[in-house]
C-alpha atoms as a PDB file:
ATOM      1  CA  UNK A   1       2.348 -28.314 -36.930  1.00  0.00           C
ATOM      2  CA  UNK A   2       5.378 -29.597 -35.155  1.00  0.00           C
ATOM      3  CA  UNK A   3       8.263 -27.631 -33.341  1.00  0.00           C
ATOM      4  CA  UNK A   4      11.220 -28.438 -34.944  1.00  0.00           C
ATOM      5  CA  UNK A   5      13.442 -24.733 -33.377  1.00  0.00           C
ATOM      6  CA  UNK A   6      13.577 -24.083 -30.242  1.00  0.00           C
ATOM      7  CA  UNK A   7      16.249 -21.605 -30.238  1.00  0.00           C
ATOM      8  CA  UNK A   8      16.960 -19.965 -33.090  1.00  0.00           C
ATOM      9  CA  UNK A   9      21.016 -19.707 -33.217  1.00  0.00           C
ATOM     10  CA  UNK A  10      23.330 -21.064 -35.809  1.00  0.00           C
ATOM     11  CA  UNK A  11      23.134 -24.625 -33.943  1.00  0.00           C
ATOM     12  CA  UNK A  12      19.563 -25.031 -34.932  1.00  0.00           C
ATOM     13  CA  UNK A  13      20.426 -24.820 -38.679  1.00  0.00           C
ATOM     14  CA  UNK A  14      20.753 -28.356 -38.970  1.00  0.00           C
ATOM     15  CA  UNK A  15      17.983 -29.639 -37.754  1.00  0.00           C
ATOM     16  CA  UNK A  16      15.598 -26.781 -40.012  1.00  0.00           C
ATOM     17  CA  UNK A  17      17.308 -27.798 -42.815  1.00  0.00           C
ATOM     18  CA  UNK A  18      16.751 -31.609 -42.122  1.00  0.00           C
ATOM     19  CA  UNK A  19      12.914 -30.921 -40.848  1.00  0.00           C
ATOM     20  CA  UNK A  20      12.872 -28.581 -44.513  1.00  0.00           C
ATOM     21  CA  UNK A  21      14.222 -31.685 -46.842  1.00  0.00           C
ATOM     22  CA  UNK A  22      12.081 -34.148 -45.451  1.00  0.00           C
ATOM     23  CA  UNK A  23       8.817 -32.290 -46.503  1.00  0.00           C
ATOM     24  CA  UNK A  24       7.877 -30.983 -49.894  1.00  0.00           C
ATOM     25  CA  UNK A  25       7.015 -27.635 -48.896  1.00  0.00           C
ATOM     26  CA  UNK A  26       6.233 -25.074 -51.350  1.00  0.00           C
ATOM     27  CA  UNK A  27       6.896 -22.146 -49.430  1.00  0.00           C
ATOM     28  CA  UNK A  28       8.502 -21.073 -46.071  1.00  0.00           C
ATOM     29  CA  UNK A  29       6.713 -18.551 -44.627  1.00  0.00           C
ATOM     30  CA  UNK A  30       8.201 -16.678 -41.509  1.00  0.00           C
ATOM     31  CA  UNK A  31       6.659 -13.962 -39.125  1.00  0.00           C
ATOM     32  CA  UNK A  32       8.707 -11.575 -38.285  1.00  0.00           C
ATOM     33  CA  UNK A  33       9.023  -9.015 -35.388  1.00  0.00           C
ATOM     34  CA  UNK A  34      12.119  -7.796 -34.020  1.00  0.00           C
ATOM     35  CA  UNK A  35      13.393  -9.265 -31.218  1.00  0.00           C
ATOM     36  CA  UNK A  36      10.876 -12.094 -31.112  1.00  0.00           C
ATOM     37  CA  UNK A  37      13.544 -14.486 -32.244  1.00  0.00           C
ATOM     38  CA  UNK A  38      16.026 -13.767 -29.869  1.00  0.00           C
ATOM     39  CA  UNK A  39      17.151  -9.865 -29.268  1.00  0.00           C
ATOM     40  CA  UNK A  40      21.445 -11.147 -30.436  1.00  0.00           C
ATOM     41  CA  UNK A  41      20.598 -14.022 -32.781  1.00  0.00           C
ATOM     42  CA  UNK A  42      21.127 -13.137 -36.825  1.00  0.00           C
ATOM     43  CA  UNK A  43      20.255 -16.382 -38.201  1.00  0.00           C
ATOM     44  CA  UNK A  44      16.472 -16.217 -38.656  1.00  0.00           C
ATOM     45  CA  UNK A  45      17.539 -12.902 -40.734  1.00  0.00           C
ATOM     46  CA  UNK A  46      20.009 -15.406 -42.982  1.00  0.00           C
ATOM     47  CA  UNK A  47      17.314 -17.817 -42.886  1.00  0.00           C
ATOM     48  CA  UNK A  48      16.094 -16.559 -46.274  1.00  0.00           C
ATOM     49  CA  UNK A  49      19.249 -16.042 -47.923  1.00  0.00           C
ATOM     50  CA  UNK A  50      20.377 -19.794 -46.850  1.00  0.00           C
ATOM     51  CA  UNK A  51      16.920 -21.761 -48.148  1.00  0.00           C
ATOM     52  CA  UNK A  52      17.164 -19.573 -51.266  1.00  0.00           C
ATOM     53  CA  UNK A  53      20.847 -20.533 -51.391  1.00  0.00           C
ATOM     54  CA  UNK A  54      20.634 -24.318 -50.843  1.00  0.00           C
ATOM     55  CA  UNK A  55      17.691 -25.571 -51.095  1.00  0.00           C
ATOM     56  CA  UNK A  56      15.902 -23.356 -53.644  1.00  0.00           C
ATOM     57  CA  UNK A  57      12.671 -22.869 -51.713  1.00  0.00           C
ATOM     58  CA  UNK A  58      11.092 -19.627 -51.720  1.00  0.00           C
ATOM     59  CA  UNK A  59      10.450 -17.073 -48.350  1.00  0.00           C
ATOM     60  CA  UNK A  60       8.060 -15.286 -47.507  1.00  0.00           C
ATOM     61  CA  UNK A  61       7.999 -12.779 -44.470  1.00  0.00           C
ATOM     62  CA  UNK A  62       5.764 -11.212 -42.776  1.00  0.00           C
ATOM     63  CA  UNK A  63       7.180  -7.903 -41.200  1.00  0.00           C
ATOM     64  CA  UNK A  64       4.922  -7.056 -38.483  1.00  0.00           C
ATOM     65  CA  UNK A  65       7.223  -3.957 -37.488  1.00  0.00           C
ATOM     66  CA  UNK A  66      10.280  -3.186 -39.254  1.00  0.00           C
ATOM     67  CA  UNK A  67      13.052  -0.447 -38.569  1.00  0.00           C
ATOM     68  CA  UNK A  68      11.800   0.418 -35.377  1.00  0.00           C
ATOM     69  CA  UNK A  69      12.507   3.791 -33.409  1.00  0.00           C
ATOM     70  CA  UNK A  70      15.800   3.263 -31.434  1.00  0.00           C
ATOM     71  CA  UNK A  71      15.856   4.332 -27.318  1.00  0.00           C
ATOM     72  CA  UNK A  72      18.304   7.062 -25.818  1.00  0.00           C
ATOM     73  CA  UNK A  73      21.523   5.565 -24.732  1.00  0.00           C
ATOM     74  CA  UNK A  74      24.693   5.180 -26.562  1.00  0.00           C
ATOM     75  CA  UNK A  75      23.962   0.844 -25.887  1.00  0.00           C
ATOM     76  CA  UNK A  76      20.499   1.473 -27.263  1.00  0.00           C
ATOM     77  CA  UNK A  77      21.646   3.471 -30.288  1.00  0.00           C
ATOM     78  CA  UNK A  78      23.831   0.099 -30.962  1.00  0.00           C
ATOM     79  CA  UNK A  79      21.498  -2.428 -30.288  1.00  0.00           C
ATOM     80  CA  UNK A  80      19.091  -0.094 -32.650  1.00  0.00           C
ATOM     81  CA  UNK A  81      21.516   0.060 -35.337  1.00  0.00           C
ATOM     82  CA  UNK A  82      22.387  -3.972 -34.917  1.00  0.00           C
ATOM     83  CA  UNK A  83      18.106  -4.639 -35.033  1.00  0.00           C
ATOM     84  CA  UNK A  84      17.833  -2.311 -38.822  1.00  0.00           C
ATOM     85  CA  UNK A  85      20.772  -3.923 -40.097  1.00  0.00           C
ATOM     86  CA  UNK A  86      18.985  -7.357 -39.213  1.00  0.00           C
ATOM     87  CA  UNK A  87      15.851  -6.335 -40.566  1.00  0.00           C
ATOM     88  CA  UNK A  88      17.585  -5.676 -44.024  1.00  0.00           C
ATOM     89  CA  UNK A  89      19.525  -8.555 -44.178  1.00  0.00           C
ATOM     90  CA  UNK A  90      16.151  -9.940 -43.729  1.00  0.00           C
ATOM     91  CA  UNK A  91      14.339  -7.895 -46.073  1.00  0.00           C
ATOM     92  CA  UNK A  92      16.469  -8.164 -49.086  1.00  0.00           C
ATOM     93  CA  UNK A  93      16.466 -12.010 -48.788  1.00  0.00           C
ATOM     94  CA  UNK A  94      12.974 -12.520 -48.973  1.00  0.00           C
ATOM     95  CA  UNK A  95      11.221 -13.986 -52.137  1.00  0.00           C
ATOM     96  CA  UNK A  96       8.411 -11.959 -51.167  1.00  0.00           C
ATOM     97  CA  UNK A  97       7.866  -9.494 -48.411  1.00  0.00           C
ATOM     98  CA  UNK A  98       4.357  -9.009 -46.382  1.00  0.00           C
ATOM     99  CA  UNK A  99       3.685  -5.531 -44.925  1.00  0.00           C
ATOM    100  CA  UNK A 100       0.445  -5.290 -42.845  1.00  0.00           C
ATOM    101  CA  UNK A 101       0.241  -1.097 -43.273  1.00  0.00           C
ATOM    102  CA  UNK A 102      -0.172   0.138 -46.373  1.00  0.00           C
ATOM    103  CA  UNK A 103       2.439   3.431 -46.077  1.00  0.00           C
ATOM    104  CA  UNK A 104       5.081   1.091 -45.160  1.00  0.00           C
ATOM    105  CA  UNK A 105       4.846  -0.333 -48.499  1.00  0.00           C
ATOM    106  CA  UNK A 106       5.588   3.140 -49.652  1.00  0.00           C
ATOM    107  CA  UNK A 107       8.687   3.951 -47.592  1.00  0.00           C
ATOM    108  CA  UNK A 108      10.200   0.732 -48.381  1.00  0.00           C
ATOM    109  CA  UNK A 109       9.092   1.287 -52.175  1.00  0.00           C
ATOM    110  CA  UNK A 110      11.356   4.614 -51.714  1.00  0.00           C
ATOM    111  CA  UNK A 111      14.114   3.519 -49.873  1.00  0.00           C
ATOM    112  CA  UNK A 112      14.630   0.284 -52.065  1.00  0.00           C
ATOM    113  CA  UNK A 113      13.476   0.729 -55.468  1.00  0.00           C
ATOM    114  CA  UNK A 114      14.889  -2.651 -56.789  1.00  0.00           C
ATOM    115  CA  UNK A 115      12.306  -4.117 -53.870  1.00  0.00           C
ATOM    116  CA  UNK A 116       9.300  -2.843 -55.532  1.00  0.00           C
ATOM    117  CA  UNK A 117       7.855  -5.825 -57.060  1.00  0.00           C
ATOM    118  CA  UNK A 118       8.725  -8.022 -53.581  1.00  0.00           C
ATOM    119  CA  UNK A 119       6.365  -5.794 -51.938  1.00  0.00           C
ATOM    120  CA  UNK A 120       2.667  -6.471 -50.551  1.00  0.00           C
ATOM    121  CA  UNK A 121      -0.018  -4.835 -48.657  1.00  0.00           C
ATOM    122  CA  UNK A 122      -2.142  -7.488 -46.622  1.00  0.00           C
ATOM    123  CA  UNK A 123      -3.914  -6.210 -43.586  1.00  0.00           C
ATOM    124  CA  UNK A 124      -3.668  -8.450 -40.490  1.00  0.00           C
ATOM    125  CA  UNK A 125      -7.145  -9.095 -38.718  1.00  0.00           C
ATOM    126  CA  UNK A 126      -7.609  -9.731 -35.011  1.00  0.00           C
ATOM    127  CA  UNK A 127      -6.118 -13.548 -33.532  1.00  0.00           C
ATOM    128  CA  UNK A 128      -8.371 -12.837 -30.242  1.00  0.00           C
ATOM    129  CA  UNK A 129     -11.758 -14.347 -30.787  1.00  0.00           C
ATOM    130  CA  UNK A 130     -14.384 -12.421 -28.112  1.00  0.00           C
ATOM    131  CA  UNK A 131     -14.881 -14.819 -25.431  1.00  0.00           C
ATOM    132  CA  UNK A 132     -18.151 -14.690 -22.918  1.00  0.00           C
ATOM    133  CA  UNK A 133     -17.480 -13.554 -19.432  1.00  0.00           C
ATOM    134  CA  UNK A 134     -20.609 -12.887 -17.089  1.00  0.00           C
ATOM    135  CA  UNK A 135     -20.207  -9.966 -14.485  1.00  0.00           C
ATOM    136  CA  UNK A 136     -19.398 -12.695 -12.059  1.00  0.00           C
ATOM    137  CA  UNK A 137     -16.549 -13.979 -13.453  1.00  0.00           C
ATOM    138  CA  UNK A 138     -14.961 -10.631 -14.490  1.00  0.00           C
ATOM    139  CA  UNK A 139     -15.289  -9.475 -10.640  1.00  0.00           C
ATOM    140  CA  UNK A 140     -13.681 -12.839  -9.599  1.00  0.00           C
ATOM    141  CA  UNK A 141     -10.934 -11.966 -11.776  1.00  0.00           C
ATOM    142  CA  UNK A 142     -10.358  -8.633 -11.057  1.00  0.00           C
ATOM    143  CA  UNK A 143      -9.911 -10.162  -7.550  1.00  0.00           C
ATOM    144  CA  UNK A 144      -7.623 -12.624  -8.713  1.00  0.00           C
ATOM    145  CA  UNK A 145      -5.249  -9.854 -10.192  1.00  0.00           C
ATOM    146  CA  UNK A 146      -5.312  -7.665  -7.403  1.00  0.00           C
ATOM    147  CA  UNK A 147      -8.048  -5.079  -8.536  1.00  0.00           C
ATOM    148  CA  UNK A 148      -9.908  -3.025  -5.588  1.00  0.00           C
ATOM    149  CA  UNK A 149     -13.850  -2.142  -6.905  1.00  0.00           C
ATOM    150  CA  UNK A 150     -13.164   1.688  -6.871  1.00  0.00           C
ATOM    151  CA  UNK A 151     -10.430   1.177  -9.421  1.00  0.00           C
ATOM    152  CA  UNK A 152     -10.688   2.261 -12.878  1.00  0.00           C
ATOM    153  CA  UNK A 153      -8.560  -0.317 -15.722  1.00  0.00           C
ATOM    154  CA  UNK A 154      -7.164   1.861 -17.959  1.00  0.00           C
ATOM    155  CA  UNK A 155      -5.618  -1.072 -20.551  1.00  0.00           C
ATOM    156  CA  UNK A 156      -3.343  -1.859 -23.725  1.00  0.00           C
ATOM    157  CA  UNK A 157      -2.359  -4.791 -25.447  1.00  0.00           C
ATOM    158  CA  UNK A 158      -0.080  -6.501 -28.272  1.00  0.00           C
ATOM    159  CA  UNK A 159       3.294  -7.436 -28.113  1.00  0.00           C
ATOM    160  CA  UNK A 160       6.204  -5.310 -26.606  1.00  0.00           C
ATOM    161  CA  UNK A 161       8.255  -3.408 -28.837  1.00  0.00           C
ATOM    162  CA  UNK A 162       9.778   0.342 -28.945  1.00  0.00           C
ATOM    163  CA  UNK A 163       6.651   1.697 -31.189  1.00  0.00           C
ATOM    164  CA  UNK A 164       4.315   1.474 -27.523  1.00  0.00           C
ATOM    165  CA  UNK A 165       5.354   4.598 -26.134  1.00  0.00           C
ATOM    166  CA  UNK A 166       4.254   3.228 -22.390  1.00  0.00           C
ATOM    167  CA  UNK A 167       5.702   5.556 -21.000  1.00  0.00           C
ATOM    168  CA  UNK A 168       3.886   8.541 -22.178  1.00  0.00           C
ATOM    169  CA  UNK A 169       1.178   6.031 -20.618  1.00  0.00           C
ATOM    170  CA  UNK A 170       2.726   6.073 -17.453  1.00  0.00           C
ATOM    171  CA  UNK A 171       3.670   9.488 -16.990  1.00  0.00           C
ATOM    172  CA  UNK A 172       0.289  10.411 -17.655  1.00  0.00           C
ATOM    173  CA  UNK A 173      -1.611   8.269 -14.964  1.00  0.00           C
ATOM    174  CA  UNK A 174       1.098   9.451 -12.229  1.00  0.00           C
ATOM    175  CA  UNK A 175      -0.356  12.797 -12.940  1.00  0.00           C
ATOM    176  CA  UNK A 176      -4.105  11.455 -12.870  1.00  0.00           C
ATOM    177  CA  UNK A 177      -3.322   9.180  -9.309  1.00  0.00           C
ATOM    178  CA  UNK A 178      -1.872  12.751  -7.845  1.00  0.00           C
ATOM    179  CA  UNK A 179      -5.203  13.989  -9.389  1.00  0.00           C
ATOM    180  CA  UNK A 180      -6.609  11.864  -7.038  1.00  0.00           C
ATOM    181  CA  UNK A 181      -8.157   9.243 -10.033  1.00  0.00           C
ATOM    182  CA  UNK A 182      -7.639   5.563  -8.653  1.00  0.00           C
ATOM    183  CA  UNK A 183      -6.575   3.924 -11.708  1.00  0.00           C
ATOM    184  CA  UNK A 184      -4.717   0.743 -12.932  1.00  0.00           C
ATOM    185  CA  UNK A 185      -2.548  -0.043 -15.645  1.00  0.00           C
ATOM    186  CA  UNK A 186      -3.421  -3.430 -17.404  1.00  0.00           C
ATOM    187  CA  UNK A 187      -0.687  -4.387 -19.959  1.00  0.00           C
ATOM    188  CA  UNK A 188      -2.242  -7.277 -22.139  1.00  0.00           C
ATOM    189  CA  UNK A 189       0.166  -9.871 -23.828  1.00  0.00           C
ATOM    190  CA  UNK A 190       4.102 -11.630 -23.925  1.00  0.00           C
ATOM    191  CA  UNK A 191       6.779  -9.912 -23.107  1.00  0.00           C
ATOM    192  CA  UNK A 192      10.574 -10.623 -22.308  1.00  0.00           C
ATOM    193  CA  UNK A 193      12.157  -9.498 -19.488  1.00  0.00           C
ATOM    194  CA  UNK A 194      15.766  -9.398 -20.792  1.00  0.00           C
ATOM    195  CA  UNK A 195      14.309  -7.358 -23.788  1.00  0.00           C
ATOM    196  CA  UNK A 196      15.895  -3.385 -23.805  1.00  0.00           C
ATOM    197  CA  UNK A 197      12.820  -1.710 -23.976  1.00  0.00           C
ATOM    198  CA  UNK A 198      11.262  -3.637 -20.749  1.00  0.00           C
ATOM    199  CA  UNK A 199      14.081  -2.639 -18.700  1.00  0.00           C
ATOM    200  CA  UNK A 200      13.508   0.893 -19.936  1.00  0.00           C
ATOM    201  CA  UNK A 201      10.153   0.909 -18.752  1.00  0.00           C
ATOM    202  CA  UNK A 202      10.421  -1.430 -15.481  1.00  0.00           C
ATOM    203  CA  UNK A 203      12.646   2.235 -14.597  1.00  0.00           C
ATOM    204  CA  UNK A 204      10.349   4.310 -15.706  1.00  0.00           C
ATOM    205  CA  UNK A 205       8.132   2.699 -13.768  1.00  0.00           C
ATOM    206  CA  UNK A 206      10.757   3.107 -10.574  1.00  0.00           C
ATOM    207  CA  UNK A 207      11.128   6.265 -11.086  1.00  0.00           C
ATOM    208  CA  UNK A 208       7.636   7.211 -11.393  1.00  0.00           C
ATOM    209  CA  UNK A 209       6.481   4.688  -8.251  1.00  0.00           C
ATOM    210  CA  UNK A 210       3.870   3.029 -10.115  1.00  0.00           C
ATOM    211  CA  UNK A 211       4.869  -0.355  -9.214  1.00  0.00           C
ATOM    212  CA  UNK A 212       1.571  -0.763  -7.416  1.00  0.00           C
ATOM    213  CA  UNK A 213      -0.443   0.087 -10.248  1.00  0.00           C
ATOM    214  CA  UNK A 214       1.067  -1.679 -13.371  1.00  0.00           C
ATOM    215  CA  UNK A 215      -0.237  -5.232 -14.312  1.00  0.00           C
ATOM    216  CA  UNK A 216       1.607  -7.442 -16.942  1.00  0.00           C
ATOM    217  CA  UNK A 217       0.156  -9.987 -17.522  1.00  0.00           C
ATOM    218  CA  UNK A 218       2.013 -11.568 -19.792  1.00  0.00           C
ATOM    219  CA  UNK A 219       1.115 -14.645 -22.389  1.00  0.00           C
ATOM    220  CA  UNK A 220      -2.606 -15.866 -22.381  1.00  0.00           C
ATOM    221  CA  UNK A 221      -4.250 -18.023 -24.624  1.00  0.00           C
ATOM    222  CA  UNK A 222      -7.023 -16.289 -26.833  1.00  0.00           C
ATOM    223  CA  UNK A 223      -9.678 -17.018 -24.257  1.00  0.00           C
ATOM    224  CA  UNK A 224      -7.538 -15.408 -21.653  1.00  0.00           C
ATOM    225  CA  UNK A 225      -6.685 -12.749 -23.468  1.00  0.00           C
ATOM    226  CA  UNK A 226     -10.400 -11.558 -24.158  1.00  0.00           C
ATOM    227  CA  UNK A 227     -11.449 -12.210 -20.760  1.00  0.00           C
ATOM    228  CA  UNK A 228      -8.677  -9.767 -19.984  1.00  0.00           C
ATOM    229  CA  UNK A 229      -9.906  -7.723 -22.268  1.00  0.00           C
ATOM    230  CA  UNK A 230     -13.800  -7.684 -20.885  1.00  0.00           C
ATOM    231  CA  UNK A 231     -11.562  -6.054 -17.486  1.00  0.00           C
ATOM    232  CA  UNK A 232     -10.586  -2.541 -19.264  1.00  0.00           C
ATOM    233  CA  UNK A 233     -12.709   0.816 -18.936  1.00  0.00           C
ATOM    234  CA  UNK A 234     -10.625   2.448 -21.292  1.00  0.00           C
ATOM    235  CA  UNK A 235      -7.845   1.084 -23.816  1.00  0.00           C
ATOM    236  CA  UNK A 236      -5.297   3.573 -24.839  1.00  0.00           C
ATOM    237  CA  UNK A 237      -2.714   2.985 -27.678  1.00  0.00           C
ATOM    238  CA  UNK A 238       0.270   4.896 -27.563  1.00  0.00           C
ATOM    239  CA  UNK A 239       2.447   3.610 -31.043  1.00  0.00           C
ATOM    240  CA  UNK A 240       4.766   5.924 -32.619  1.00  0.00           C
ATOM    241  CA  UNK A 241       2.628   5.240 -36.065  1.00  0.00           C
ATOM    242  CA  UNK A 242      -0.414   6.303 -35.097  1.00  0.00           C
ATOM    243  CA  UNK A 243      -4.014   4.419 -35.050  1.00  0.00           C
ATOM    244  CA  UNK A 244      -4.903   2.175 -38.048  1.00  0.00           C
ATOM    245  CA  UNK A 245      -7.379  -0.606 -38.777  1.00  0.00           C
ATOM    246  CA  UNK A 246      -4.391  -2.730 -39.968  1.00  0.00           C
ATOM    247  CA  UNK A 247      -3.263  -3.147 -36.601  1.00  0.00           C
ATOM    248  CA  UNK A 248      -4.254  -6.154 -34.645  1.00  0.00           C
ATOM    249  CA  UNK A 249      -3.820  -4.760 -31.088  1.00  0.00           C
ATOM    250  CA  UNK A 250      -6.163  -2.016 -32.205  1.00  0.00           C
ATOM    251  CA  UNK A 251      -8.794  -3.920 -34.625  1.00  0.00           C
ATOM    252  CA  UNK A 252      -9.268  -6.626 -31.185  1.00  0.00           C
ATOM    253  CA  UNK A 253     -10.223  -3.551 -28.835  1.00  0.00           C
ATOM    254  CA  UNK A 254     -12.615  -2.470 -32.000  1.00  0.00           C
ATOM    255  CA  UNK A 255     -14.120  -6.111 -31.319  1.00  0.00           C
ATOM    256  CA  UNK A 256     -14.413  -6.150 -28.084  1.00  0.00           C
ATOM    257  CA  UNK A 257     -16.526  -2.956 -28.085  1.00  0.00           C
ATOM    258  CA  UNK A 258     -14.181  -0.632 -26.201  1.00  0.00           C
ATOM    259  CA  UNK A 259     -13.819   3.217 -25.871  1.00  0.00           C
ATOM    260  CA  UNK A 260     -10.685   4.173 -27.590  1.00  0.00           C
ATOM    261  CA  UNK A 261      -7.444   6.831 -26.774  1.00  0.00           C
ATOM    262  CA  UNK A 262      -4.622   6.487 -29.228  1.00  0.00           C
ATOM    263  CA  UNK A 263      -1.748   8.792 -30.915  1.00  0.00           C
ATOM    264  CA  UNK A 264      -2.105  10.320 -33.940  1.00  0.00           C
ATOM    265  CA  UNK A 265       0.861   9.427 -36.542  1.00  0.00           C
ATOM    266  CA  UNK A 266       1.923   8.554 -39.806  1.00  0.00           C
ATOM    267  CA  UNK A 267      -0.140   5.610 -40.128  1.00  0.00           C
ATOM    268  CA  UNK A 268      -3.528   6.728 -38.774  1.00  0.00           C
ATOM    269  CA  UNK A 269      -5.895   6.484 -41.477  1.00  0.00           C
ATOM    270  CA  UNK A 270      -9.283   8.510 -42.047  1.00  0.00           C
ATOM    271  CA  UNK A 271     -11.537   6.231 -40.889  1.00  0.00           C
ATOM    272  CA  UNK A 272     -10.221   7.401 -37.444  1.00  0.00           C
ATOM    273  CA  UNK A 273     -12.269  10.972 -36.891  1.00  0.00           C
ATOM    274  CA  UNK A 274     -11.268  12.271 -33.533  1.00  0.00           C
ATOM    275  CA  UNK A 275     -14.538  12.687 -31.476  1.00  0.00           C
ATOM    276  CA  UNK A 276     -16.425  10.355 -33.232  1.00  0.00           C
ATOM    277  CA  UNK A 277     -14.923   7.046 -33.323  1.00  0.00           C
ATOM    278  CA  UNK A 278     -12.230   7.818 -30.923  1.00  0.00           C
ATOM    279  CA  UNK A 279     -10.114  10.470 -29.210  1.00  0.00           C
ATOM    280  CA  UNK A 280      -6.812  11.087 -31.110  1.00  0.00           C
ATOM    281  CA  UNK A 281      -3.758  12.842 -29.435  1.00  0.00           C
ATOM    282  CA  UNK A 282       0.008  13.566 -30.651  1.00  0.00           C
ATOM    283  CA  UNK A 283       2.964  11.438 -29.471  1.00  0.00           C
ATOM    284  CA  UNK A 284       4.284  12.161 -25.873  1.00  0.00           C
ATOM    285  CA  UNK A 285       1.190  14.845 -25.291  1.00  0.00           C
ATOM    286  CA  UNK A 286       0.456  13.671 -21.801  1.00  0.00           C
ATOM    287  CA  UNK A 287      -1.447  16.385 -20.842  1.00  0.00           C
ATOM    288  CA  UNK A 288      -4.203  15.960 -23.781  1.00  0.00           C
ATOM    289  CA  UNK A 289      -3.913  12.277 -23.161  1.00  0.00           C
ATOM    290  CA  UNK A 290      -5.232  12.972 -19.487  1.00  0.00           C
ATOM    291  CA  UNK A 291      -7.799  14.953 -20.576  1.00  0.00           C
ATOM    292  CA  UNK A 292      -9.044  12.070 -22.659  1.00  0.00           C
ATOM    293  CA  UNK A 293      -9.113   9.759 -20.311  1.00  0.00           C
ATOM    294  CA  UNK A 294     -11.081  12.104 -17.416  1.00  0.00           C
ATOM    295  CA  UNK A 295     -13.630  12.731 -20.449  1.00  0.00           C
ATOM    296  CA  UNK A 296     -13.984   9.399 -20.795  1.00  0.00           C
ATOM    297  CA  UNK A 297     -14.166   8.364 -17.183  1.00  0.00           C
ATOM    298  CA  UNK A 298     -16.858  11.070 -16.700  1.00  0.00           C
ATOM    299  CA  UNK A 299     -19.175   9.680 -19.820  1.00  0.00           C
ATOM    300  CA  UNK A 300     -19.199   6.207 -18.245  1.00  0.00           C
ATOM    301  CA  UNK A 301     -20.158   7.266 -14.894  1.00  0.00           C
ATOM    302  CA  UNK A 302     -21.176  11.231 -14.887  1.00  0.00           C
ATOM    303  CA  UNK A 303     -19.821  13.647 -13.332  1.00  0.00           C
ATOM    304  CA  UNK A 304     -20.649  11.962  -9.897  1.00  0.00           C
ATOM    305  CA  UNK A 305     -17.558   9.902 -10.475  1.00  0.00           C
ATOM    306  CA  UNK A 306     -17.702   7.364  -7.384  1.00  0.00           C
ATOM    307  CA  UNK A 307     -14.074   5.868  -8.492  1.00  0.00           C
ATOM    308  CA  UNK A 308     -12.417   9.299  -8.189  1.00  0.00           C
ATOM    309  CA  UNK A 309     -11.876  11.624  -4.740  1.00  0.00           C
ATOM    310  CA  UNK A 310     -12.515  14.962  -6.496  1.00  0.00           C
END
């Protein structure tokens, strides 16, 4: 493997193209989440159309999300409009398109009939390998990140997009730190700061005045990541889509053995039972979503709750 982009604008063509006719690939394969490329640059969404084109090669992409939900503001509805009209120049380009949630295959199916045969279901497994940590080394990094020993980690991770609905998130532990519950907010993985949807929630964050309790902690190697990981009491996944296996954020909390909060949507699939496996609730329902995470707080310690001032 060898970098051959590292910006992805028009400029870079060249050298891609170059780096692309001086090996005999077989296939191009691109991952693809919006924004992850640059949040104005359209050329990895030609990219296909070009190599096709020129060169003859065939594309693959992986969408990890496509047509994501848009943010209030008349700039966010245009931005929004600008990322779905990149994700179908993208999509109709490809040779072959990767979906990693099977009802997505579906929509698409519907929307773009002529697509049907360009369309495949592979589920995405977990990147984060679960690393040892002893009880030492967790406390010394809970230290190193700021963490006082009567605070509870309540903890998410994957990368930032606008299906995390943080701020339902948010919202919910003001209510629980008024409660008197002394919780933290540990947000696991990369993030860009000049990206929309963090400047969204860096003011709801303001607004809230939860600056003291929100870690990012931005990129980690897998090793970091899971020792991270080893730091949260309870993960919570609030996505737009709902819970399901074929997400990686989700299936790496599954491996690393913790309790479980997470919407209920249009791609949560049965093997999710609410109350067995984990504790479902709907989209922006922060006062179920407390609930959830008291209940869970109380079956880890009892009702005696020595990190809450009831």
């Amino acid at each position: 493997m060898k970098p051959a982009v590292i910006h992805w604008h028009f400029s870079s063509l060249r050298s891609l193209r170059s780096e692309i006719k001086s090996e005999t690939y077989d296939i191009i394969h691109l991952q693809y989440t919006p924004g992850y490329y640059g949040r104005r640059t359209f050329m990895i969404n030609c990219l296909p159309w070009l190599l096709r084109g020129l060169h003859g090669r065939p594309v693959f992409v992986t969408f990890h999300e496509i047509y994501t939900p848009i943010l209030p503001g008349f700039r966010n509805m245009l931005l929004g409009m600008y990322d779905r009209i990149k994700d179908t120049v993208l999509l109709q380009g490809a040779s072959a398109v990767i979906l990693t949630v099977p009802n997505r295959v579906q929509r698409l199916s519907s929307l773009f009939p002529w697509l049907q045969r360009r369309l495949y279901f592979i589920p995405v497994g977990t990147g984060i390998t679960v690393a040892s940590v002893t009880p030492s080394e967790q406390q010394a990094e809970r230290a190193r990140l700021g963490i006082q020993p009567d605070e509870w980690i309540v903890g998410s991770f994957g990368t930032l997009h606008t299906d995390r609905r943080y701020d339902t998130l948010f919202k919910t532990v003001r209510h629980l730190l008024d409660q008197g519950f002394c919780i933290r907010i540990l947000l696991i993985g990369a993030y860009e700061e000049d990206h929309d949807y963090y400047a969204y929630l860096k003011k709801c964050i303001a607004d809230l005045g939860l600056e003291p309790y929100i870690i990012w902690t931005g990129f980690g190697t897998s090793v970091t990541m899971s020792r991270w990981l080893a730091l949260v009491d309870i993960y919570v996944m609030t996505d737009l889509r709902g819970a399901s296996g074929r997400k990686s954020s989700l299936t790496t909390a599954l491996a690393h053995g913790l309790p479980i909060i997470s919407t209920r949507g249009g791609d949560t699939t049965p093997e999710f039972e609410h109350g067995k496996n984990i504790l479902l609730f709907d989209v922006d329902d922060e006062k179920t979503l407390g609930r959830h995470i008291i209940r869970l707080l109380h079956n880890q310690v009892g009702q005696a709750d020595p990190r809450a001032k009831t």
